[in-house]
C-alpha atoms as a PDB file:
ATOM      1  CA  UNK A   1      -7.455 -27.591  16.165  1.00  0.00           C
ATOM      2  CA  UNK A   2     -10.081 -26.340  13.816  1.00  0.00           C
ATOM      3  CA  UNK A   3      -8.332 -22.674  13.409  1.00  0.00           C
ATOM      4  CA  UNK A   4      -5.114 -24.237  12.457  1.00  0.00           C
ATOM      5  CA  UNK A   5      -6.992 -26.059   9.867  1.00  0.00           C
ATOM      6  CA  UNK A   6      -8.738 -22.933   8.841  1.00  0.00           C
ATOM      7  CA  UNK A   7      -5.212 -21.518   8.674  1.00  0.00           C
ATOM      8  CA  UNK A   8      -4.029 -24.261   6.367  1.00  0.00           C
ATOM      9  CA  UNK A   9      -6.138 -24.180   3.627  1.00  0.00           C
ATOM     10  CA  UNK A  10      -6.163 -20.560   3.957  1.00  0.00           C
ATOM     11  CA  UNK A  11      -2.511 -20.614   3.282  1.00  0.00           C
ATOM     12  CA  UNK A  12      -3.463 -22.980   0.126  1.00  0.00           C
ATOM     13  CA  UNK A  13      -5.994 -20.875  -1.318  1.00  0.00           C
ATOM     14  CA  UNK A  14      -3.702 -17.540  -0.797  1.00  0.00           C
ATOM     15  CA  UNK A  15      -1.354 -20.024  -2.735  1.00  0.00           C
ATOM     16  CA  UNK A  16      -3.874 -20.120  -5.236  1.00  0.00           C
ATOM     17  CA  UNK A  17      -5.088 -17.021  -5.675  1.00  0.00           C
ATOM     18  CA  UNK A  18      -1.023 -15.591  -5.742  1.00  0.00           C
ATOM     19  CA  UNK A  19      -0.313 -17.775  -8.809  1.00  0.00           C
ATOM     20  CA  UNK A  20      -3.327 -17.399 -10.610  1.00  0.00           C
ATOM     21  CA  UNK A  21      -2.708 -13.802 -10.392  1.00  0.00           C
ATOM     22  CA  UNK A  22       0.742 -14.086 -12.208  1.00  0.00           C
ATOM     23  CA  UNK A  23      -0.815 -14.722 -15.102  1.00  0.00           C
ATOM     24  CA  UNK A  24      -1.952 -11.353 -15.284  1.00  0.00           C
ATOM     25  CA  UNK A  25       0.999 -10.082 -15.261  1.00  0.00           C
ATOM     26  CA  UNK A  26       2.316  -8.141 -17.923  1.00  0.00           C
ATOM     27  CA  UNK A  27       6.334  -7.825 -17.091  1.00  0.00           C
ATOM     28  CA  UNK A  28       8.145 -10.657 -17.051  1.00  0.00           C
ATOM     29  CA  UNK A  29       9.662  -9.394 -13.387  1.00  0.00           C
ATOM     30  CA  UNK A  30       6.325  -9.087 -12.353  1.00  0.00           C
ATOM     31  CA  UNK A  31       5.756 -12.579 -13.277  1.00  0.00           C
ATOM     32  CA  UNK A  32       8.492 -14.008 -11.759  1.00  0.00           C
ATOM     33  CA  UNK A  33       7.919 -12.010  -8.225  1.00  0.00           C
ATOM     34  CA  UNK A  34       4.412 -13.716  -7.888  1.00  0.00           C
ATOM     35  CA  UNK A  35       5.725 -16.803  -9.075  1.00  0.00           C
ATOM     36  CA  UNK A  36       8.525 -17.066  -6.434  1.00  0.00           C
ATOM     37  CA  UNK A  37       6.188 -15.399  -3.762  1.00  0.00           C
ATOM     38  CA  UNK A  38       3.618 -18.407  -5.207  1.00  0.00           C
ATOM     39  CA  UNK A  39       6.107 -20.637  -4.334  1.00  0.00           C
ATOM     40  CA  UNK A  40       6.929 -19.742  -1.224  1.00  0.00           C
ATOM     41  CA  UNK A  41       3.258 -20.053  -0.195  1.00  0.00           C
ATOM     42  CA  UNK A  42       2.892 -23.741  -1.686  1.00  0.00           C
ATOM     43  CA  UNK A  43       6.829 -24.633   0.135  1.00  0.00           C
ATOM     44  CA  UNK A  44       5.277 -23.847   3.403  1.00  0.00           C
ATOM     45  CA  UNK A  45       1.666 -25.005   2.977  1.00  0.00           C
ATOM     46  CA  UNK A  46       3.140 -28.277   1.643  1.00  0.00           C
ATOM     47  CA  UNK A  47       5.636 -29.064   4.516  1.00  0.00           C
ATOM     48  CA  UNK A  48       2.662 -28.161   6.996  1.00  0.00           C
ATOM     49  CA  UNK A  49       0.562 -30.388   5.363  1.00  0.00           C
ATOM     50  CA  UNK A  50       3.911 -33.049   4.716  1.00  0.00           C
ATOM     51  CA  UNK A  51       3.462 -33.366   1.396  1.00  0.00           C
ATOM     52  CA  UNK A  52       6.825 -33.544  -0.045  1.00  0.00           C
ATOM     53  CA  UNK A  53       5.753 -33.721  -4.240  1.00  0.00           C
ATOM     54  CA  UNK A  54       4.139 -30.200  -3.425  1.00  0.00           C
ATOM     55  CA  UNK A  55       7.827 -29.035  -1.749  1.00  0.00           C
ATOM     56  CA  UNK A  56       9.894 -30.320  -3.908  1.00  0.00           C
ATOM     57  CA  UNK A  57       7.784 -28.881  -6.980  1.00  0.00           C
ATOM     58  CA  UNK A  58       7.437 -25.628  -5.826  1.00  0.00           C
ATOM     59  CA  UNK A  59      11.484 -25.492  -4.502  1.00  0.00           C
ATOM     60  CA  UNK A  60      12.269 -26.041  -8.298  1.00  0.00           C
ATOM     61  CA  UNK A  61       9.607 -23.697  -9.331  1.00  0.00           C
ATOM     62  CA  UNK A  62      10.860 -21.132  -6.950  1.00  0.00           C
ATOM     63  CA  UNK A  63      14.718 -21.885  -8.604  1.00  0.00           C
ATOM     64  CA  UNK A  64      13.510 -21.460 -12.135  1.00  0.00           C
ATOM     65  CA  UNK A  65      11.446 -18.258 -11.198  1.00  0.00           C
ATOM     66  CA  UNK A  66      14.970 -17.179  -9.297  1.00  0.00           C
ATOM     67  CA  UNK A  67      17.268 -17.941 -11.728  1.00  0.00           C
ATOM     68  CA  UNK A  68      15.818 -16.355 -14.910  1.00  0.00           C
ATOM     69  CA  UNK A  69      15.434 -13.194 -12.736  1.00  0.00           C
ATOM     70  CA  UNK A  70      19.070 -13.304 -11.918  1.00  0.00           C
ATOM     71  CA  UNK A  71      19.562 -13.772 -15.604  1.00  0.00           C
ATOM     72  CA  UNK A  72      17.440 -11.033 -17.133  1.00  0.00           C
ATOM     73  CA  UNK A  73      19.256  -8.815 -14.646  1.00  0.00           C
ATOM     74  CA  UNK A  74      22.341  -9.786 -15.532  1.00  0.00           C
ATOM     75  CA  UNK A  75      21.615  -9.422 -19.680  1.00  0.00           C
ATOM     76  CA  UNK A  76      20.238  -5.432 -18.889  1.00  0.00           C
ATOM     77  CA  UNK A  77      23.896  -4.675 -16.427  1.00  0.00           C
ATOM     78  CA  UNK A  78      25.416  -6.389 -19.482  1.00  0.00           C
ATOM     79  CA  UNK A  79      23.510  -4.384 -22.178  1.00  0.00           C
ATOM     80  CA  UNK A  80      23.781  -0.749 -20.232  1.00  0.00           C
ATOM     81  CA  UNK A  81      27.173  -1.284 -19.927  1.00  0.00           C
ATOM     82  CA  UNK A  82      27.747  -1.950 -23.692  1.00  0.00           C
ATOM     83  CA  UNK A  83      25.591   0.278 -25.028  1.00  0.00           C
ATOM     84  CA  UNK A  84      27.412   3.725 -26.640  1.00  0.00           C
ATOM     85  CA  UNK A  85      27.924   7.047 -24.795  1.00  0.00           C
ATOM     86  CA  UNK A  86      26.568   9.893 -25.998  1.00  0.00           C
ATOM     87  CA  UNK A  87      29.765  12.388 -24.589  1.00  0.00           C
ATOM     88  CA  UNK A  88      27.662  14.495 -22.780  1.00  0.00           C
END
């Protein structure tokens, strides 16, 4: 009983210590990668713990982080493709 509650807030401070290191960052992609891999830490610790405010947060988190990857991705596809071609 007391390793699995060793494991738990292990799990919360790994949490932790994966967002606070996003802030370091300096990409945006980087940023985003910690923030969804952040997430993913705080999704599980939370439903281990049952704490559904710290699931549902960190789901909509993990969208947010998701979606503005998909969308930076999809601006630089948009921007190679329109950019000029040299010919050669």
């Amino acid at each position: 009983m007391l390793d699995t509650l060793v494991f738990i807030d292990y799990l919360g401070w790994i949490a932790t210590g994966v967002f606070i290191v996003s802030y370091f960052c300096r990409s945006p992609a980087a940023l985003r990668s910690f923030q969804m891999a952040g997430a993913v830490l705080w999704i599980a610790y939370g439903m281990i713990i049952n704490a559904s405010p710290v699931v549902v947060a960190n789901i909509l988190v993990f969208a947010a982080a998701a979606w503005t990857t998909v969308r930076a991705r999809r601006s630089q596809v948009l921007a190679c493709a329109a950019s000029p071609r040299d010919g050669t």
